[in-house]
PDB file of N, CA and C in Angstrom:
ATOM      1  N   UNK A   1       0.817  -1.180   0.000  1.00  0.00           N
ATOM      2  CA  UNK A   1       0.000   0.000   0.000  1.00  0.00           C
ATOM      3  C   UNK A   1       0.868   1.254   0.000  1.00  0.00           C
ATOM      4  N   UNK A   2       1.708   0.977   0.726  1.00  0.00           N
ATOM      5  CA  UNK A   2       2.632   2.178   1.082  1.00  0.00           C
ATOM      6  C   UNK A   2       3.863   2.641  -0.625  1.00  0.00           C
ATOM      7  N   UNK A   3       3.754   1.571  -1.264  1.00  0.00           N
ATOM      8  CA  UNK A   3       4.354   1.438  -2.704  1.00  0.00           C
ATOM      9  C   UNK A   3       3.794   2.407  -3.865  1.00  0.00           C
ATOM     10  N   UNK A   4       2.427   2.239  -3.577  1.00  0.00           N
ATOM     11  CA  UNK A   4       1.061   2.193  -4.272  1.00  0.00           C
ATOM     12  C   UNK A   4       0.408   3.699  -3.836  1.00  0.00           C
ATOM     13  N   UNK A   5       1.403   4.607  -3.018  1.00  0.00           N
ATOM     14  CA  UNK A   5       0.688   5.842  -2.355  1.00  0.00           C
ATOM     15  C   UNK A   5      -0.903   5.422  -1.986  1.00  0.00           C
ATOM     16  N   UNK A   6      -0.942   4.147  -1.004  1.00  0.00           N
ATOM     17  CA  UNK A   6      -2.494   4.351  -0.973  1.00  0.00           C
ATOM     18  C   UNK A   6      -2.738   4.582   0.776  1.00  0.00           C
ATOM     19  N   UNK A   7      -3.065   5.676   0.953  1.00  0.00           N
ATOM     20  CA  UNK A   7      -3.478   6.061   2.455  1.00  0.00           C
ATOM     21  C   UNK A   7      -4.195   4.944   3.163  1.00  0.00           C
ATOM     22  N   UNK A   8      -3.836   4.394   4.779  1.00  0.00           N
ATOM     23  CA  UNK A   8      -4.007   3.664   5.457  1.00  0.00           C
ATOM     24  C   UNK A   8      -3.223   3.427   6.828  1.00  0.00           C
ATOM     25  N   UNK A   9      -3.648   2.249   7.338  1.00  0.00           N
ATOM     26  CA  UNK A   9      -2.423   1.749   8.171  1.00  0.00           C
ATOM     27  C   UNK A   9      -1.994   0.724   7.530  1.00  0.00           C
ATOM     28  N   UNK A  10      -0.706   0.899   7.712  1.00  0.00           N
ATOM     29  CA  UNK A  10       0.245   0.249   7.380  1.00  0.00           C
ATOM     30  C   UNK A  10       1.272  -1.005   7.372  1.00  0.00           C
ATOM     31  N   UNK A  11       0.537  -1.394   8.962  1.00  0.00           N
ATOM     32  CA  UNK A  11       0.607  -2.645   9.224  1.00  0.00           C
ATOM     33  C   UNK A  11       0.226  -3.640   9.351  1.00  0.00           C
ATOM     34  N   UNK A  12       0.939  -4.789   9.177  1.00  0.00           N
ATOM     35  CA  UNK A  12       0.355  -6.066   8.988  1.00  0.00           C
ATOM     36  C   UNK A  12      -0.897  -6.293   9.904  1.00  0.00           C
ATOM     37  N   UNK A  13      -1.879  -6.880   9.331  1.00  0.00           N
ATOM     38  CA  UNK A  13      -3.593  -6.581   9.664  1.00  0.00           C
ATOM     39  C   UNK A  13      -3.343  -7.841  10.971  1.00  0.00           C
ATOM     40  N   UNK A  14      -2.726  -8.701  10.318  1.00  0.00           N
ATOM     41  CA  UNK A  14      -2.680 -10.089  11.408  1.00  0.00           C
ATOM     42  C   UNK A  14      -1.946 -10.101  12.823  1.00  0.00           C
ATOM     43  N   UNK A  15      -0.554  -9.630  12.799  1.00  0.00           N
ATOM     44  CA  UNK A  15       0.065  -9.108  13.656  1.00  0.00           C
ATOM     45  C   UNK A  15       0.635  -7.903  14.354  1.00  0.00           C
ATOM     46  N   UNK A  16       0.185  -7.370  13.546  1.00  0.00           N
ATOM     47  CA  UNK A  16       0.531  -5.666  13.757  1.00  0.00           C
ATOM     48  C   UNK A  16       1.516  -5.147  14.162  1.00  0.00           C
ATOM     49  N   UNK A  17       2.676  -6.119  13.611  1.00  0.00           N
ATOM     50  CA  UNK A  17       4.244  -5.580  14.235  1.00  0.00           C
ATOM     51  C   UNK A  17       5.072  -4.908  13.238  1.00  0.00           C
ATOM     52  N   UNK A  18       5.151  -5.490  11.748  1.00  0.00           N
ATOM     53  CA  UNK A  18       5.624  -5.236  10.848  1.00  0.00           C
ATOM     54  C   UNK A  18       5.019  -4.560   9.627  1.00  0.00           C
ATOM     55  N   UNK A  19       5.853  -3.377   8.555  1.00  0.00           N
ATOM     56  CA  UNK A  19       5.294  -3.007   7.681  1.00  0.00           C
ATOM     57  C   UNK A  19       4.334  -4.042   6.620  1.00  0.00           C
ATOM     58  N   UNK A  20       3.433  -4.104   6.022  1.00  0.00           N
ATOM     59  CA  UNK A  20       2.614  -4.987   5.155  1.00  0.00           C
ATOM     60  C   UNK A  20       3.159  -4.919   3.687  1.00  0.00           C
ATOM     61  N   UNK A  21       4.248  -5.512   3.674  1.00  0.00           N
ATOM     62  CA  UNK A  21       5.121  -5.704   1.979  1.00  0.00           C
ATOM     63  C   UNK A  21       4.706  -7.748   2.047  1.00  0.00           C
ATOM     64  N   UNK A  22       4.971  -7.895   0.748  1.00  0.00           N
ATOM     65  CA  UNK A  22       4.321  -8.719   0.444  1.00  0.00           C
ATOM     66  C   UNK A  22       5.257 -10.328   1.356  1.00  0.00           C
ATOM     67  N   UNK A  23       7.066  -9.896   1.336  1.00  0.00           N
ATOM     68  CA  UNK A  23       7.670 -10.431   2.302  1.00  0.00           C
ATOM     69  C   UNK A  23       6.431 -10.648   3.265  1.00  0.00           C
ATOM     70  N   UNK A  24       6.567 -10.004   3.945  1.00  0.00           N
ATOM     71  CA  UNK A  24       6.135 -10.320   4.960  1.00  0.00           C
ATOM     72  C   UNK A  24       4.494 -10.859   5.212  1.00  0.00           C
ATOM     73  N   UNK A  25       4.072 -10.277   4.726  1.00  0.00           N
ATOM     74  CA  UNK A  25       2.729 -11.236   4.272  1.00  0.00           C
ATOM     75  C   UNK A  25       2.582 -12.552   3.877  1.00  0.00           C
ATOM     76  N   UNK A  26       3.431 -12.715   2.995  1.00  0.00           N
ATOM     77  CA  UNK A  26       3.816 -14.484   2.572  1.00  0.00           C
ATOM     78  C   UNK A  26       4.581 -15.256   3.988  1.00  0.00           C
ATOM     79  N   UNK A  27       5.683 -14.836   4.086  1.00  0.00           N
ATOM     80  CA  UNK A  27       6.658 -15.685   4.828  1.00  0.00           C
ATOM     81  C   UNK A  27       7.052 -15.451   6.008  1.00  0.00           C
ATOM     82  N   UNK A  28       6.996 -14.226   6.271  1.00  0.00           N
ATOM     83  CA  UNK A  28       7.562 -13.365   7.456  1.00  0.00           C
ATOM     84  C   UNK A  28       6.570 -13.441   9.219  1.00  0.00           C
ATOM     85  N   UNK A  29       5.450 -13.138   8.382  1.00  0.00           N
ATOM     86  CA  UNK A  29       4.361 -12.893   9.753  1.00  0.00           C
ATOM     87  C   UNK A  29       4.316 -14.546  10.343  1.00  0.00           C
ATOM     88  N   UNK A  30       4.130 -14.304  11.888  1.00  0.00           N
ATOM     89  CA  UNK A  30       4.088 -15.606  12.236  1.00  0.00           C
ATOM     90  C   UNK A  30       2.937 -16.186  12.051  1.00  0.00           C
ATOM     91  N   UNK A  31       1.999 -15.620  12.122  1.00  0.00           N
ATOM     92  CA  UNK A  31       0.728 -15.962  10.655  1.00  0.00           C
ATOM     93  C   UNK A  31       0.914 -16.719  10.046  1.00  0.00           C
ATOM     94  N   UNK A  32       1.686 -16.174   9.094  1.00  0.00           N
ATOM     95  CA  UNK A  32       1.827 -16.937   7.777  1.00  0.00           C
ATOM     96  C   UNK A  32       2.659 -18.008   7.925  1.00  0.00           C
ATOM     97  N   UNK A  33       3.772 -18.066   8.716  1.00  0.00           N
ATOM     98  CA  UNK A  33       4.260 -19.126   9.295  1.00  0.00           C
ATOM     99  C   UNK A  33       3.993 -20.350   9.855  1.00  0.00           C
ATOM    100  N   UNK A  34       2.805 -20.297  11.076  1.00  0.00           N
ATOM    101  CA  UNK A  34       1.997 -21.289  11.183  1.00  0.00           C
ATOM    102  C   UNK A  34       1.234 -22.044  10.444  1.00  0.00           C
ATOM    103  N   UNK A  35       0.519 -21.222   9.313  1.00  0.00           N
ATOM    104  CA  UNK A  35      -0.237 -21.502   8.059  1.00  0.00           C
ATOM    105  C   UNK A  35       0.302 -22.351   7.311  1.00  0.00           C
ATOM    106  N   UNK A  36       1.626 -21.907   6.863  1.00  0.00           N
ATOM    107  CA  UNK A  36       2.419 -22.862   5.840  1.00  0.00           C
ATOM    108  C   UNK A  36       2.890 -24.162   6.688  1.00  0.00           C
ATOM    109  N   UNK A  37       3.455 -23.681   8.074  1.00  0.00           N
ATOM    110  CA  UNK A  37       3.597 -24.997   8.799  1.00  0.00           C
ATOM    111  C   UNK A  37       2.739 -26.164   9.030  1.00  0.00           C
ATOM    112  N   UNK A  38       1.290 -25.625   9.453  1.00  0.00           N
ATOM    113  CA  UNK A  38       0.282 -26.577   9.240  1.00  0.00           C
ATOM    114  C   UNK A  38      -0.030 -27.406   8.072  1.00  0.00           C
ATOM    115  N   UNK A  39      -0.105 -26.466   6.915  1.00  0.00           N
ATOM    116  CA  UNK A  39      -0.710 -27.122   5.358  1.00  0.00           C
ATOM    117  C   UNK A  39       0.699 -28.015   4.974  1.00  0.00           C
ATOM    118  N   UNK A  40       1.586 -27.773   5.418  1.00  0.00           N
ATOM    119  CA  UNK A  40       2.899 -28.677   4.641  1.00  0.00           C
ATOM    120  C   UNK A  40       3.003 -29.718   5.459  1.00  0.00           C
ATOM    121  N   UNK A  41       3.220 -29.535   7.044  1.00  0.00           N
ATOM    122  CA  UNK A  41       3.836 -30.577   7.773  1.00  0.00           C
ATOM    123  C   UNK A  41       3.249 -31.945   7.367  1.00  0.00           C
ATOM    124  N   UNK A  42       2.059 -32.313   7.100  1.00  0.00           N
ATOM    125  CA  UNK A  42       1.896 -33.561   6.559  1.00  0.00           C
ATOM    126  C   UNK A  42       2.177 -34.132   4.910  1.00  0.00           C
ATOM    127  N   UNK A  43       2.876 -33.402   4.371  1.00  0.00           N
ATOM    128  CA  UNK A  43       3.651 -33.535   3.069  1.00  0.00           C
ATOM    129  C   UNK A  43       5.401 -33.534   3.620  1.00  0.00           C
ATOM    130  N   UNK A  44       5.716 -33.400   4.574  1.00  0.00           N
ATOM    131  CA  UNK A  44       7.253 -33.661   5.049  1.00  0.00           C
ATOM    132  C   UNK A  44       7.428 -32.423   4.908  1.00  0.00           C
ATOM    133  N   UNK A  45       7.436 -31.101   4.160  1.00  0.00           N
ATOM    134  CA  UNK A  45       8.129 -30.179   3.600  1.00  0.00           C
ATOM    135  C   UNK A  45       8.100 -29.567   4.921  1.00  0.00           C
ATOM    136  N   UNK A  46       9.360 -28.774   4.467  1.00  0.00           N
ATOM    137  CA  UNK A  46       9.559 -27.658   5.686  1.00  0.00           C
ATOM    138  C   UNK A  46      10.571 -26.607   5.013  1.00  0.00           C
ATOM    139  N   UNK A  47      10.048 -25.556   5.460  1.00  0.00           N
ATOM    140  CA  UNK A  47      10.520 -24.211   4.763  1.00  0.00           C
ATOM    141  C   UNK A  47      11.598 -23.852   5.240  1.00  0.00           C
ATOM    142  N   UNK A  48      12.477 -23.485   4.409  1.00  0.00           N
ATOM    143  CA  UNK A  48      13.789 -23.057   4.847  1.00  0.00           C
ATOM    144  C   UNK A  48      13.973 -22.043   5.879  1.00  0.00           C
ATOM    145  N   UNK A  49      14.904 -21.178   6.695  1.00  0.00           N
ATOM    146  CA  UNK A  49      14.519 -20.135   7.890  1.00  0.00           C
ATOM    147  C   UNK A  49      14.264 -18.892   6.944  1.00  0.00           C
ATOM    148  N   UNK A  50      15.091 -19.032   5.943  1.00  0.00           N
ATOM    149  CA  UNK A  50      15.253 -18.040   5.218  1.00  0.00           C
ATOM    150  C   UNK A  50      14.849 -17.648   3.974  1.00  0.00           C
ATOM    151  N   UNK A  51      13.709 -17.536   3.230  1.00  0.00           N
ATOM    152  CA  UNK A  51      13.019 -17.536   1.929  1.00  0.00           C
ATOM    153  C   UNK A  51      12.651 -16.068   1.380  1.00  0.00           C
ATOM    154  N   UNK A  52      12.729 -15.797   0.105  1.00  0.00           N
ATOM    155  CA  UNK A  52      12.173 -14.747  -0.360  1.00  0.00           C
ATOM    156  C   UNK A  52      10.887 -15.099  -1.257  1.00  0.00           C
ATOM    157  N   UNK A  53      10.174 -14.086  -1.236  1.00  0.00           N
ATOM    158  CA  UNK A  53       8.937 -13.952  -2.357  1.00  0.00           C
ATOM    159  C   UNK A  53       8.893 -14.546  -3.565  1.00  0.00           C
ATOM    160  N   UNK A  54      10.100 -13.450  -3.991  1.00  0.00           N
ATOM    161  CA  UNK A  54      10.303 -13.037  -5.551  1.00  0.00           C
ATOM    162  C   UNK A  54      11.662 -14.823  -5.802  1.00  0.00           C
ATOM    163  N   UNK A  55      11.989 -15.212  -4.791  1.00  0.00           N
ATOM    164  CA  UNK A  55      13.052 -16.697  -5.116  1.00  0.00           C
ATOM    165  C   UNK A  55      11.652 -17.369  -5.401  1.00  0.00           C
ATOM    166  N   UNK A  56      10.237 -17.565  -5.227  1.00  0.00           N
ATOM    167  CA  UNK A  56       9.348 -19.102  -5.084  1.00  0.00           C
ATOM    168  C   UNK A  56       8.586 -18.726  -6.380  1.00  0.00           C
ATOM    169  N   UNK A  57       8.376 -17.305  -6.812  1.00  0.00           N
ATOM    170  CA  UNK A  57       8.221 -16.587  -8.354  1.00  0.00           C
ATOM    171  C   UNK A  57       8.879 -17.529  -8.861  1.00  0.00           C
ATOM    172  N   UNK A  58      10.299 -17.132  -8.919  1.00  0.00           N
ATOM    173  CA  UNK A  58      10.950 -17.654 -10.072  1.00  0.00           C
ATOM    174  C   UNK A  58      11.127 -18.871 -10.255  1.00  0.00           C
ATOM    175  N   UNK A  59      11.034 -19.480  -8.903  1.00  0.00           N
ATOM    176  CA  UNK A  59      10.794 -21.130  -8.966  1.00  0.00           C
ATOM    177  C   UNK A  59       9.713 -21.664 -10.019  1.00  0.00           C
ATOM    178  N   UNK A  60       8.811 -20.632 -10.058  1.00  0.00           N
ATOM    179  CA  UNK A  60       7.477 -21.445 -11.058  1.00  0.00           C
ATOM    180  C   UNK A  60       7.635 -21.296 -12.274  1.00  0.00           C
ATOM    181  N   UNK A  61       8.682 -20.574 -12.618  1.00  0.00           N
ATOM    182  CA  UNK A  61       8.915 -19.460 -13.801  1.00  0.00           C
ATOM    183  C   UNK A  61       8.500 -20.949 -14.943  1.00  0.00           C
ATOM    184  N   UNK A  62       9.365 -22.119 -15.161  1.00  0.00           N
ATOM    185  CA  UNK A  62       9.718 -23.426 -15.963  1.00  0.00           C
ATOM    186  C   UNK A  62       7.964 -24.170 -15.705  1.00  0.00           C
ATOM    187  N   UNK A  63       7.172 -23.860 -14.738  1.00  0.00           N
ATOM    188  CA  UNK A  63       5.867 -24.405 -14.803  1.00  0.00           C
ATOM    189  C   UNK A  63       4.709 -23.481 -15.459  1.00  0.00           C
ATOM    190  N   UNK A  64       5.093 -22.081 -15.476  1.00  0.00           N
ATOM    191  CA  UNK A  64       3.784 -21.276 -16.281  1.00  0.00           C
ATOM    192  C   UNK A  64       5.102 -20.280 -17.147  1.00  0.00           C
ATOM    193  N   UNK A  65       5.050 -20.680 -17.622  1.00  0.00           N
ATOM    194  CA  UNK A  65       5.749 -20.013 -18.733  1.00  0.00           C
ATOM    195  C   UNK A  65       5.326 -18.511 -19.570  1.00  0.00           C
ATOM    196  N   UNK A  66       5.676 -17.494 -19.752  1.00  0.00           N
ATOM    197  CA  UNK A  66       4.920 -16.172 -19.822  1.00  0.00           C
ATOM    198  C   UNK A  66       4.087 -16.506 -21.334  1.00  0.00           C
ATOM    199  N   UNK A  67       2.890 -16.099 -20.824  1.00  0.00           N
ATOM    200  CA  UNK A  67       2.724 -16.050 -22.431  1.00  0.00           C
ATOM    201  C   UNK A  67       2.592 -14.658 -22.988  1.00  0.00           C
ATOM    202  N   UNK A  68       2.791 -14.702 -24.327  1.00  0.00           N
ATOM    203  CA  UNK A  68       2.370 -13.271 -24.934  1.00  0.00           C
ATOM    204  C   UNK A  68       1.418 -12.432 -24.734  1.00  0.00           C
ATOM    205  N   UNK A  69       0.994 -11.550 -24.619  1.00  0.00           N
ATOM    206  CA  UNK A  69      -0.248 -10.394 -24.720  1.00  0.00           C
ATOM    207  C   UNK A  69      -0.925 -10.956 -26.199  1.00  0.00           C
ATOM    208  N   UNK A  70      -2.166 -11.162 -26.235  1.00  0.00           N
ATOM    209  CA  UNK A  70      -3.063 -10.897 -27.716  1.00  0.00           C
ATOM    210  C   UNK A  70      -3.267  -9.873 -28.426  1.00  0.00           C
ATOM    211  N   UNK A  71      -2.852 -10.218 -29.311  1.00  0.00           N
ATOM    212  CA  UNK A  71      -2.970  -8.469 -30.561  1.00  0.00           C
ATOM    213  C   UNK A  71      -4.405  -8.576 -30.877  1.00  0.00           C
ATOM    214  N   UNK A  72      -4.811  -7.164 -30.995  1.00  0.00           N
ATOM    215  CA  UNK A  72      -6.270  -7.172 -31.489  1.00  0.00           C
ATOM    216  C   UNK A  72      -6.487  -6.660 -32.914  1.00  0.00           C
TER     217      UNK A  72
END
């Protein structure tokens, strides 16, 4: 929001400790932490301590591949 000039508060709605960038919304808040911990732990996975956003983007990059815009 704060990127986006859009007037508000500014912090994370769930925990209210940290600015609301998308970091932290995904991976950061302990929110989101528990969340992913719950939905994975019965698939084995476990998230590294340390992850970015824009690294799990590019991870998909080889599964959706960009497609072109349509010309009209």
């Amino acid at each position: 929001m704060v990127k986006r000039k859009i007037e508000g508060p500014h912090r994370c709605a769930l925990c209210r400790c940290n600015l609301e960038t998308s970091q932290h919304l995904f991976l950061d808040c302990l929110f989101a932490k528990e969340v992913w911990g719950l939905l994975l732990q019965d698939f084995q996975i476990f998230i590294p301590q340390q992850i970015y956003v824009l690294d799990i983007f590019a991870s998909w990059s080889p599964y959706y591949p960009q497609i072109p815009p349509k010309s009209f």
